[in-house]
Protein backbone atom coordinates (compact mmCIF):
# COMPACT_ATOMS: atom_id res chain seq x y z
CA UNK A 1 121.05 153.60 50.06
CA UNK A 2 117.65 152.18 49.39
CA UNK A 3 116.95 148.84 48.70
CA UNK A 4 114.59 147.49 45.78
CA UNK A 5 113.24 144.10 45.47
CA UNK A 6 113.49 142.76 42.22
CA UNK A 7 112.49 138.82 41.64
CA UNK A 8 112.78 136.87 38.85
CA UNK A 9 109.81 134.94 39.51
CA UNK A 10 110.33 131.74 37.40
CA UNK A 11 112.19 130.88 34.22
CA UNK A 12 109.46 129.31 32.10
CA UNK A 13 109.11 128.92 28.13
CA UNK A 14 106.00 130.36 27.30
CA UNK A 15 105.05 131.61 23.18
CA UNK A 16 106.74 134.66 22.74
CA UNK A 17 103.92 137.48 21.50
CA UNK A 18 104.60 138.19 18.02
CA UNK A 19 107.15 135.32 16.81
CA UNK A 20 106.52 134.22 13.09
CA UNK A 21 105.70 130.50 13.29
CA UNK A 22 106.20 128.47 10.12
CA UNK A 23 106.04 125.15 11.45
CA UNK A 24 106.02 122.93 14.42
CA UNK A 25 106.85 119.78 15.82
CA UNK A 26 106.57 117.24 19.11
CA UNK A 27 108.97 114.86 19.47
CA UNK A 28 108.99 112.90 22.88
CA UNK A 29 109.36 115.78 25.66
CA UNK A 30 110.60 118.64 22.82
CA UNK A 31 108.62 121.22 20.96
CA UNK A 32 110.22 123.74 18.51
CA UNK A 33 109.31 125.91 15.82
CA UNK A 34 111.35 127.54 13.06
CA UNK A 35 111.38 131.25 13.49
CA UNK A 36 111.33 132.54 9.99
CA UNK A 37 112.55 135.97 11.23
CA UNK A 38 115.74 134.79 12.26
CA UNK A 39 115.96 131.73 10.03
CA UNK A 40 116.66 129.20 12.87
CA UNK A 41 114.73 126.01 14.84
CA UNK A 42 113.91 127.11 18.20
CA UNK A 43 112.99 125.16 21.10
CA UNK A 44 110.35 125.82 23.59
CA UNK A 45 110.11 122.36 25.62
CA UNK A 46 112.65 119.98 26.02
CA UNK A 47 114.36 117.61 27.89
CA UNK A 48 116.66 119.68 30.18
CA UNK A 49 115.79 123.06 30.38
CA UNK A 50 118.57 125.33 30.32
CA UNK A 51 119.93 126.62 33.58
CA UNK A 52 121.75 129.88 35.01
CA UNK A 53 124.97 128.87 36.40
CA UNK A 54 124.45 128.14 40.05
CA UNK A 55 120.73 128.24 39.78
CA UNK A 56 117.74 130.86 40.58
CA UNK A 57 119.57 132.37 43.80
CA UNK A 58 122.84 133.03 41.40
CA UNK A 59 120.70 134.25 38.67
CA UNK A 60 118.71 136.97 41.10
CA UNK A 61 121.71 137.63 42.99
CA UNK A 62 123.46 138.97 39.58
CA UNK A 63 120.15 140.71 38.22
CA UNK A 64 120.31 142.51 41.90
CA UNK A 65 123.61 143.59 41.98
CA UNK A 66 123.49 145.06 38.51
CA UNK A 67 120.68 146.16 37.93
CA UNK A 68 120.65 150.07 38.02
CA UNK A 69 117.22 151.53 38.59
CA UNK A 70 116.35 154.29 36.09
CA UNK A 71 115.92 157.98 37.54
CA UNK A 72 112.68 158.59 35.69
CA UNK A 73 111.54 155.07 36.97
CA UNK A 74 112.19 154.74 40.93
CA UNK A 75 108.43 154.31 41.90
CA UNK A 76 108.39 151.30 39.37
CA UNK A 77 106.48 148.83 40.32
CA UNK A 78 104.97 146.43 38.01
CA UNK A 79 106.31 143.08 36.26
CA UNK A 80 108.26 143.09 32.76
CA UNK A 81 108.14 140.14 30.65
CA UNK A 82 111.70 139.71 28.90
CA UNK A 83 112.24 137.11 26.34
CA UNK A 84 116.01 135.64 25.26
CA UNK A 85 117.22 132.45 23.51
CA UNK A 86 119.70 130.28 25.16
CA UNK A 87 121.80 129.33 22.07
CA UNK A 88 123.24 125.85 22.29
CA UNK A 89 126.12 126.88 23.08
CA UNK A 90 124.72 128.95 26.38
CA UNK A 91 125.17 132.20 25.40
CA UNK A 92 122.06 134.76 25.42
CA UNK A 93 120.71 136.09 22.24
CA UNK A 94 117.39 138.20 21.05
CA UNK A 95 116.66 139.77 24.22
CA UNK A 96 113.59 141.62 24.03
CA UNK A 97 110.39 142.37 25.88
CA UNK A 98 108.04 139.91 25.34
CA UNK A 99 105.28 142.78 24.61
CA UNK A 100 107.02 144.78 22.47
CA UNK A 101 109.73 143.76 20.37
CA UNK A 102 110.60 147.47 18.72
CA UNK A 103 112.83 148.71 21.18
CA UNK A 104 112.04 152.21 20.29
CA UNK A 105 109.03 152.31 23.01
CA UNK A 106 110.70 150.16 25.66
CA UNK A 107 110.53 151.93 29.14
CA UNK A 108 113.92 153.24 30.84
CA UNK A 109 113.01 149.87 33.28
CA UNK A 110 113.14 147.65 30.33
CA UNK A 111 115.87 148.72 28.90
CA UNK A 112 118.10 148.49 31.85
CA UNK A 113 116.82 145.16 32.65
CA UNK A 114 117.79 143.99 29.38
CA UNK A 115 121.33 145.34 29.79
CA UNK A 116 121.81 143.43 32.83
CA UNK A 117 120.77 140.16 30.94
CA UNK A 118 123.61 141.15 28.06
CA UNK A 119 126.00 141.25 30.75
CA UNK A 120 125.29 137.61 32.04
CA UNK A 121 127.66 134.77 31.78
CA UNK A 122 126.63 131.53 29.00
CA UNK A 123 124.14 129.71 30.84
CA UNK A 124 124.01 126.01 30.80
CA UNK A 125 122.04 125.20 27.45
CA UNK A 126 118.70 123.29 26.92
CA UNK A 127 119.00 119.53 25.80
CA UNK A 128 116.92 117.51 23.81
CA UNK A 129 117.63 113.97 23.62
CA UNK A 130 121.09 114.79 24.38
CA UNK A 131 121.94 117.21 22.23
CA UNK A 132 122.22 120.97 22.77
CA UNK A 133 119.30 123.13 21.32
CA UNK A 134 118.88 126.85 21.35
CA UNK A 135 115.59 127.58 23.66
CA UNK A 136 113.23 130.64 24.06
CA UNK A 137 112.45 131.53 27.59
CA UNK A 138 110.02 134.06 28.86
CA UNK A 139 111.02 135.56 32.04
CA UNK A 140 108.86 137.52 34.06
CA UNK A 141 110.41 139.91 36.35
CA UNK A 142 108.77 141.48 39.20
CA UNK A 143 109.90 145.10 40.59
């Protein structure tokens, strides 16, 4: 069986392309923004960052083993953007690409890669000043 390398280079909130901002704020070390298009505050700094259970080496070593590489796509080799929100209570929500939210022109790759991320235990959630806030992340993924 042939091996692929797949790394998650770095979880890191970036702006997601294509979110509707209607305001901001900046208090202390968080940052958020209500997201009129799903009616909620979002963070995209704060204090305590949320976390995969058992850390980057957990979190690749799950993408690996489930990740199923598409038969129309096993020469891919490029890097997908995915974005998610870690609710406050861990789980994952609004997993997209970051380039293209309308799913009806994701690639096979993206698609499957998103899967895997649906099938991923509640991470631990972001904090700001002590309190649990649902965060955007922008993960970049590198086949």
């Amino acid at each position: 069986m042939e091996k692929v390398l797949i790394i998650i280079l770095l979880a890191i909130s970036i702006p997601s392309f294509g979110q509707t901002r209607e305001w901001s704020t900046i208090q202390g070390e968080c940052a958020s923004s209500y997201d009129s298009t799903i009616h909620k505050e979002i963070y995209t700094l704060v204090d305590s960052m949320p976390k995969y259970p058992g850390g980057m080496g957990a979190l690749l070593s799950f993408f690996s083993k489930n990740f199923v590489y598409p038969k129309d796509q096993e020469e891919f080799q490029a890097t997908i953007f995915l974005t998610l929100i870690v609710e406050e209570d861990g789980k994952l929500s609004n997993i997209s690409t970051a380039k293209n939210l309308d799913e009806t022109i994701w690639s096979s790759v993206d698609r499957e890669a998103i899967r895997v991320f649906h099938l991923m235990p509640p991470w631990t959630p972001g904090q700001c000043k002590g309190k649990n806030v649902a965060v955007k992340l922008t993960l970049p993924i590198k086949f």
